[in-house]
Protein backbone atom coordinates (compact mmCIF):
# COMPACT_ATOMS: atom_id res chain seq x y z
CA UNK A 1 12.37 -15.88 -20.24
CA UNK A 2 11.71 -16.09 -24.08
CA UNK A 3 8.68 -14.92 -25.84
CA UNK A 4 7.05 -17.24 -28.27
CA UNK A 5 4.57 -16.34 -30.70
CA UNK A 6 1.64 -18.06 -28.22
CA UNK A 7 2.79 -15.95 -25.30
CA UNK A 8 2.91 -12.90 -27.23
CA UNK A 9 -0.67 -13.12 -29.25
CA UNK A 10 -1.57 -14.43 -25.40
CA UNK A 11 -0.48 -11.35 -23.57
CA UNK A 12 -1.72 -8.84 -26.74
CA UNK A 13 -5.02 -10.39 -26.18
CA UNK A 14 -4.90 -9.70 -22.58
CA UNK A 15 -4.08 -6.35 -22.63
CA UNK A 16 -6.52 -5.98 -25.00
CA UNK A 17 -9.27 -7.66 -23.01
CA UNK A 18 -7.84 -5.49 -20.18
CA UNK A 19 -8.66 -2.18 -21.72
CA UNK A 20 -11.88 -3.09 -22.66
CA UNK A 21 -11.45 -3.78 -26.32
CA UNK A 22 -14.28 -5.09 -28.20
CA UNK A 23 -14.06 -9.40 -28.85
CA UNK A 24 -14.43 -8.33 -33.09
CA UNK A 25 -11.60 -5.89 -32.73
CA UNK A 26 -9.17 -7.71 -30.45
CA UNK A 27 -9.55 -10.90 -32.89
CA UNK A 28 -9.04 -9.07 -35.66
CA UNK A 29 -5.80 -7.41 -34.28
CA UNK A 30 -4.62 -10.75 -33.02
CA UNK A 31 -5.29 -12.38 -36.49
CA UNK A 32 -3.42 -9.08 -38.55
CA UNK A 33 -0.68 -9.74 -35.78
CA UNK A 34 -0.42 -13.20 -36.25
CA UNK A 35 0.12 -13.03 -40.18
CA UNK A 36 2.74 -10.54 -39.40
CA UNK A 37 4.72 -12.64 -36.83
CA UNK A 38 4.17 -15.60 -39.36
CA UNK A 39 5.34 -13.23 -42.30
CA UNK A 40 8.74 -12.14 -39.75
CA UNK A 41 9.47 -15.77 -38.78
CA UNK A 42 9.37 -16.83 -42.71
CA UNK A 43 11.92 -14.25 -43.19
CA UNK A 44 14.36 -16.00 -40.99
CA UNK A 45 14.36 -13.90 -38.00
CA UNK A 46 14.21 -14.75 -34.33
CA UNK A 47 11.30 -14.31 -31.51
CA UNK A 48 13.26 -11.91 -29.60
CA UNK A 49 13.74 -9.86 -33.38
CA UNK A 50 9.80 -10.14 -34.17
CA UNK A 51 9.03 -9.03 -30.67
CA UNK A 52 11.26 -5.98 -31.21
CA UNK A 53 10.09 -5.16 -34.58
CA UNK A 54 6.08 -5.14 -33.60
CA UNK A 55 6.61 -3.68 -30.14
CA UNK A 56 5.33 -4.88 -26.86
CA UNK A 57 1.82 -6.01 -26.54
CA UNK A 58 1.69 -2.83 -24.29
CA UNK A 59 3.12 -0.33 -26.93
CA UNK A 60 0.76 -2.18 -29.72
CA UNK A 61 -2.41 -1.18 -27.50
CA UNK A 62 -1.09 2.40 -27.32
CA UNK A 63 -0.64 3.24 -30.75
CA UNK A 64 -4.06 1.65 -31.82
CA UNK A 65 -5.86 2.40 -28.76
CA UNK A 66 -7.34 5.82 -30.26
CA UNK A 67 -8.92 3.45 -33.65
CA UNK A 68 -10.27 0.67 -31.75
CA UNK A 69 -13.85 0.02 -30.80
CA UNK A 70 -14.70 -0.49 -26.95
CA UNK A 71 -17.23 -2.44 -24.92
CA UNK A 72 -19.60 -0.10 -23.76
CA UNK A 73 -19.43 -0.76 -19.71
CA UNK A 74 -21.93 0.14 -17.43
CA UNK A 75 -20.42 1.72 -13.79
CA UNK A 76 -21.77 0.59 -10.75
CA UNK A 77 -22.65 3.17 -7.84
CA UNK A 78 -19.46 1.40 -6.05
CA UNK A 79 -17.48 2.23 -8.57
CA UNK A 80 -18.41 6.15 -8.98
CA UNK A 81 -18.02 6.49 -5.71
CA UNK A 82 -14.36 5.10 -5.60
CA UNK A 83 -13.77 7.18 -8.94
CA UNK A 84 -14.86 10.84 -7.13
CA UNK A 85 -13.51 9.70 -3.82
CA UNK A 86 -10.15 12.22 -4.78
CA UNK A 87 -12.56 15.35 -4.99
CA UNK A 88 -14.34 14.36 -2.00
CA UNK A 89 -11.73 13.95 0.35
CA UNK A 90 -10.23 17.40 -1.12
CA UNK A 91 -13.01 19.21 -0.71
CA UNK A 92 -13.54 18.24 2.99
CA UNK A 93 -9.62 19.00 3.38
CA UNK A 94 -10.01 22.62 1.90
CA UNK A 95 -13.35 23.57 3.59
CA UNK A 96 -12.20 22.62 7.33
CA UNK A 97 -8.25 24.18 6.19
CA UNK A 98 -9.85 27.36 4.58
CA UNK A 99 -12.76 27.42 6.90
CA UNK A 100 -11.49 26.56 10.21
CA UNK A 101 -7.52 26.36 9.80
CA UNK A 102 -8.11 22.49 10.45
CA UNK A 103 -5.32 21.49 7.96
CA UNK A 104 -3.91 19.17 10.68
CA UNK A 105 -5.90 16.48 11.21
CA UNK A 106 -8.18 16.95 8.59
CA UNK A 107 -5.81 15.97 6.45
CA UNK A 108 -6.57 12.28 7.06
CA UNK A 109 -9.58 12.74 5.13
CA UNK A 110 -7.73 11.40 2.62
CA UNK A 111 -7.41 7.99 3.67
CA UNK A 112 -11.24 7.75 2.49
CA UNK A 113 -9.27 7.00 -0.92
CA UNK A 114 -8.19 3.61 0.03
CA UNK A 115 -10.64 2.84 2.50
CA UNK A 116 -13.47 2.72 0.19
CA UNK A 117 -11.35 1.02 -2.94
CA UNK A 118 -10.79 -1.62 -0.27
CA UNK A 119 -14.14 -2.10 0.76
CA UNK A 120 -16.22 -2.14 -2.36
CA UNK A 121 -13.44 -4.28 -4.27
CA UNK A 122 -12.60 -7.02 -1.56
CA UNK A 123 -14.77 -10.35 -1.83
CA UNK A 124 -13.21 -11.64 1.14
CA UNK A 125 -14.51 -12.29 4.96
CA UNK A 126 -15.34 -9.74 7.29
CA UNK A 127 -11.99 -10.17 8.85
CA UNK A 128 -9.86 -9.96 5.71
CA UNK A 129 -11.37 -6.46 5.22
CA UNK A 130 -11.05 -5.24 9.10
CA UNK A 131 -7.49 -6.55 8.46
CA UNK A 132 -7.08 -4.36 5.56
CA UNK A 133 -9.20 -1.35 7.16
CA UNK A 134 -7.08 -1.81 10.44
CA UNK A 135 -3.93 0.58 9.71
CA UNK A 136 -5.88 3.41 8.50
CA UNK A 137 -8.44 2.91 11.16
CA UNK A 138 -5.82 2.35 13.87
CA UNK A 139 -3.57 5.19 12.10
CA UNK A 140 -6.26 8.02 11.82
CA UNK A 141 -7.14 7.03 15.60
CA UNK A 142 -3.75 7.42 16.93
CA UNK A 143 -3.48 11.20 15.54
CA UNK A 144 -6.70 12.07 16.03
CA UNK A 145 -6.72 10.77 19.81
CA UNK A 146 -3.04 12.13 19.87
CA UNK A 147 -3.84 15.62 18.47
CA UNK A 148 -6.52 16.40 20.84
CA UNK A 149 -5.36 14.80 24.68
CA UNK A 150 -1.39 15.45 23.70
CA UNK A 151 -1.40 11.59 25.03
CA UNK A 152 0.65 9.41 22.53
CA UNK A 153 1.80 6.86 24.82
CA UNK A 154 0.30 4.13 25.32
CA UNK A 155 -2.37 5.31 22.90
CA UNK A 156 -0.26 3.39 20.10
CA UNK A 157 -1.27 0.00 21.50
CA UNK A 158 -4.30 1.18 18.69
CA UNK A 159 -1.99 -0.49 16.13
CA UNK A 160 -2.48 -3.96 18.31
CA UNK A 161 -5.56 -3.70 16.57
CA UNK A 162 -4.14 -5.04 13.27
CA UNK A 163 -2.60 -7.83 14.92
CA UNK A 164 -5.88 -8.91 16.26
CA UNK A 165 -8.01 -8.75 12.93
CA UNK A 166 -5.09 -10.72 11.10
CA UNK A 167 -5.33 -13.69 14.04
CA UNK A 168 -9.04 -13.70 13.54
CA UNK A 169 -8.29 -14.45 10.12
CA UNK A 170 -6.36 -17.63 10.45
CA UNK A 171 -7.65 -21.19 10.19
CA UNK A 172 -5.99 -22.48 12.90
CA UNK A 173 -7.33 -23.12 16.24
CA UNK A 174 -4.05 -21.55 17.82
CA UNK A 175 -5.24 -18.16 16.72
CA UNK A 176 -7.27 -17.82 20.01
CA UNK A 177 -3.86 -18.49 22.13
CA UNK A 178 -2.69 -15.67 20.43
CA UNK A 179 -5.21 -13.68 21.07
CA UNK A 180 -4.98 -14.47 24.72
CA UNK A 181 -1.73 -13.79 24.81
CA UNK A 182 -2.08 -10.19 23.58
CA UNK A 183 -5.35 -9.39 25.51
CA UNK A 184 -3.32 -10.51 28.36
CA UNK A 185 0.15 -8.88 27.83
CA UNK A 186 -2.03 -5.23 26.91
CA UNK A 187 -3.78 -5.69 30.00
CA UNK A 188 -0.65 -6.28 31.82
CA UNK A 189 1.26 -3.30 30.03
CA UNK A 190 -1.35 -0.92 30.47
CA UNK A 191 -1.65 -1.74 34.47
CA UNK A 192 2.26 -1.35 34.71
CA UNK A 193 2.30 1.65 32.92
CA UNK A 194 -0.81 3.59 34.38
CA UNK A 195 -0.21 2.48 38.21
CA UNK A 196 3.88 2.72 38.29
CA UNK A 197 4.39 4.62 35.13
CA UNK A 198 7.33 2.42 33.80
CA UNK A 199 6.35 1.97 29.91
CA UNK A 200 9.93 0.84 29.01
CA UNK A 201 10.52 -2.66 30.33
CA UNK A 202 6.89 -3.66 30.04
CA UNK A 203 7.02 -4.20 26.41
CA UNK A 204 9.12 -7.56 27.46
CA UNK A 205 5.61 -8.53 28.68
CA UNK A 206 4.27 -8.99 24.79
CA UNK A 207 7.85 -11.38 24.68
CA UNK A 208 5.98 -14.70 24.94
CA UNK A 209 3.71 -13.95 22.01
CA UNK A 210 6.50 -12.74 20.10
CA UNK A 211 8.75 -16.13 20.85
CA UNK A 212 4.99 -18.25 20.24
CA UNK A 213 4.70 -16.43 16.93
CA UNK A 214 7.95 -16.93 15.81
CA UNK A 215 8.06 -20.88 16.92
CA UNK A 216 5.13 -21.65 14.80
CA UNK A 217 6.42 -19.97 11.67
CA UNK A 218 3.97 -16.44 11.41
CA UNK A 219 7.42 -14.97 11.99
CA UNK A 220 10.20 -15.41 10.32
CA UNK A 221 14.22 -14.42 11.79
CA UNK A 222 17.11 -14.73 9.05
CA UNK A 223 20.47 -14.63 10.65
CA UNK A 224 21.99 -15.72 7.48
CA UNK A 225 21.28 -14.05 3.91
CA UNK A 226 19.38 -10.76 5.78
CA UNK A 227 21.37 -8.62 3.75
CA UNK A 228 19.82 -9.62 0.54
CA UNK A 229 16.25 -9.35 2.28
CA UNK A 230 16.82 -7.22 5.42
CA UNK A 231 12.88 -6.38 5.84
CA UNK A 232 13.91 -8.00 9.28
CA UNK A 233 16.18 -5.59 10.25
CA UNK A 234 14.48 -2.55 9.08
CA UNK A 235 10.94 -4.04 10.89
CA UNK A 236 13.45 -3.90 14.17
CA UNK A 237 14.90 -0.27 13.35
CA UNK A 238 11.96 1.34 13.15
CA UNK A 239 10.43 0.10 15.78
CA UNK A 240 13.66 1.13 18.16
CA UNK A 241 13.44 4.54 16.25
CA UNK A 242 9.88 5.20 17.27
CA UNK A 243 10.10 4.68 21.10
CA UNK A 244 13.26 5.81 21.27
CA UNK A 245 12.24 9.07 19.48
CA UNK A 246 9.15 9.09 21.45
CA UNK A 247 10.72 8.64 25.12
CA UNK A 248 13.38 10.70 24.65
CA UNK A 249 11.96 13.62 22.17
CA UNK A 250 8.39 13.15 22.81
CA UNK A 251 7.98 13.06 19.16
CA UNK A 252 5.41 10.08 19.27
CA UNK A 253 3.00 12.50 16.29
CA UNK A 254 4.71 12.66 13.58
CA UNK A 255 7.56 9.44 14.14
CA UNK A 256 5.40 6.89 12.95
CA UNK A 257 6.18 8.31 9.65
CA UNK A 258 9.35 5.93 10.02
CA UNK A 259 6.85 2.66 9.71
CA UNK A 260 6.66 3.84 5.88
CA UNK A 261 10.26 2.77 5.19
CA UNK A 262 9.19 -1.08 5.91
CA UNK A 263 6.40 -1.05 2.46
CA UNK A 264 9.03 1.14 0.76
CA UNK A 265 12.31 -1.49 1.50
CA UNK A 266 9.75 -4.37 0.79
CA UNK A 267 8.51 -2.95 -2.59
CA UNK A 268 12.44 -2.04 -3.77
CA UNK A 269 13.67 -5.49 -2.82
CA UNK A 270 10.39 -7.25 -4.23
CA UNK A 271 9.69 -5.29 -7.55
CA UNK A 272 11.48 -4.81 -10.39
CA UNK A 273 12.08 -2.51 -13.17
CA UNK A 274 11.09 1.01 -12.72
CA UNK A 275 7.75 0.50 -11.61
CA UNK A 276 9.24 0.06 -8.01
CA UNK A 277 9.57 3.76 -8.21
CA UNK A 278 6.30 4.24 -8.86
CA UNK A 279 4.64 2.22 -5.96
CA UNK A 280 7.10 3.74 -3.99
CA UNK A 281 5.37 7.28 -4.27
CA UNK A 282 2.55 7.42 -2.49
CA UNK A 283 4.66 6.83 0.60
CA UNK A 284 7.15 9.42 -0.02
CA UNK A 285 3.91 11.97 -0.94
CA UNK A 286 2.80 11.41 2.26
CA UNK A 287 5.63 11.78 4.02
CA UNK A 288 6.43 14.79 2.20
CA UNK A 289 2.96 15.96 3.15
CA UNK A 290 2.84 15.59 6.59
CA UNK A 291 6.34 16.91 7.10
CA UNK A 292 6.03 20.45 5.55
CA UNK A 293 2.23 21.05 7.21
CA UNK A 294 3.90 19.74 10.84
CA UNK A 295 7.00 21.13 11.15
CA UNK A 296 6.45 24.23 8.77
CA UNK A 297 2.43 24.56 9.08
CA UNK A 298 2.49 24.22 5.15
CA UNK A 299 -0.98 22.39 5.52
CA UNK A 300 -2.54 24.44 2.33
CA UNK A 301 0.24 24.22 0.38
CA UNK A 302 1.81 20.55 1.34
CA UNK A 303 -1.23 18.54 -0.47
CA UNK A 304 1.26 19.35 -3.87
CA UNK A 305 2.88 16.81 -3.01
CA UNK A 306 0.88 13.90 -3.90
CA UNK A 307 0.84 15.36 -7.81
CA UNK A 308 4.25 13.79 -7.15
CA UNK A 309 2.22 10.25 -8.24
CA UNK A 310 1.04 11.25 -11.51
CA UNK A 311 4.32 13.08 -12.46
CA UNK A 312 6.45 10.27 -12.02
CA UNK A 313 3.88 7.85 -13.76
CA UNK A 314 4.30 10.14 -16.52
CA UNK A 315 7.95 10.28 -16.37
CA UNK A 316 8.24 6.39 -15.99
CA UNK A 317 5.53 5.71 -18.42
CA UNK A 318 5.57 2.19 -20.12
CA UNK A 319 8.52 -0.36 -19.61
């Protein structure tokens, strides 16, 4: 899409605003960078050649950013708290691995990090942030519960958990037909499973939900055009992968690492650029992570590998 001289003095003062940039300093940049895109055009040359000759709005900011003047900006509590959040969880990770050779499951300490960003920065309902909170809750259960009884199976019907926050936060009066449905097929799965132990061919019980969700749309199948977007089929593999792995290897602990590759296929189809890589790394830091400290009891030394983050934001840098 081309730049014109609007959208670029637009997105200079954005990025300016962004960062905190005084209003007397960003208008003055934005007027000195308007006389030079005037003084470029005069000379005859073309949006795309002005654009390359003052640099992205991005590149601008970080050549002046160390001259400008800055709003001073008071932190809320919330905010410190989401700021030190790092050095809290490592501290509790290095006192109980140190301490009491806790490295595994202490380690989930660390999902503080994103618990509290999401709870002090959503605005939304009560059930947009359980919905949000569900996975780590539901996650951090699952080990914990796991990791202490040995008992994996059934206990990842946790994760049933999500679905049941994200139907309470639909509009539509179907939601509590859905919610039926899974209260009913759980019950149902659990008696099967407990009284005749046969955990296999139950799952067919949570079918109807599955076919109810799909007919109204919340789901959506692609027979045609899935290899462009096959989020579908990798949804499906992993989900094989983990029961399978877990029935036949009893590896139930550490194989929900495999859910990971659905956010990581969905952010290399969906963004673009090198950024991608970037979102990308937290999940491959964790997986990293949990990998060395359970198969090579690396606990005190696998945290390195979430400095994997900052190195490749360094390495990527600005596009």
């Amino acid at each position: 899409m081309k730049m014109t001289k609007n959208d670029y003095l637009e997105l200079l003062g954005e990025v300016l605003r962004q960062n905190s940039v005084s209003g007397e300093e960003r208008l003055e940049i934005l007027e000195d960078y308007e006389e030079l895109y005037d003084g470029y055009k005069e000379l005859g040359m073309s949006d795309k050649e002005i654009k390359e000759k003052l640099g992205s709005p991005y590149n601008v900011f970080a050549s002046l950013k160390g001259t400008m003047r800055y709003e001073k900006r008071i932190t809320k509590p919330k905010e410190k708290f989401i700021a030190v959040s790092p050095f809290i969880a490592l501290l509790i990770f290095f006192i109980f691995g140190f301490g009491y050779d806790l490295w595994h499951p202490t380690w989930l300490v660390f999902f503080l990090i994103p618990m509290s960003a999401i709870v002090f920065s959503m605005k939304e309902g009560i059930w947009s942030l359980m919905t949000a909170l569900s996975p780590f809750i539901a996650t951090a259960f699952f080990i914990l519960f796991g990791y202490y009884t040995g008992v994996y199976n059934p206990t990842w019907m946790i994760f049933l958990l999500i679905l049941v926050f994200a139907f309470l936060t639909m509009d539509e009066k179907r939601k509590y037909l859905y919610l039926a449905l899974l209260l009913i097929s759980s019950a149902l799965y659990l008696w099967i499973g407990v009284t005749y132990k046969v955990y296999g061919i139950s799952l067919l019980l949570f079918l109807p939900l599955i076919v109810l969700l799909t007919y109204y749309g919340h789901v959506e199948v692609k027979l045609i055009g899935t290899y462009r977007k096959p989020i579908g089929y990798v949804i499906i593999a992993t989900i094989v992968v983990y029961f399978l792995g877990g029935y036949l290897y009893d590896l139930w602990d550490v194989l929900w690492l495999v859910f990971l590759i659905i956010p990581v296929v969905a952010i290399y189809i969906g963004e673009k650029g090198r950024s991608k890589y970037l979102a990308m790394t937290p999940f491959v830091s964790v997986t990293i992570f949990f990998l060395l400290g359970y198969f090579l009891d690396l606990w005190q030394f696998s945290w390195l590998a979430f400095l994997l983050i900052p190195v490749v934001a360094i390495l990527i840098g600005d596009e």
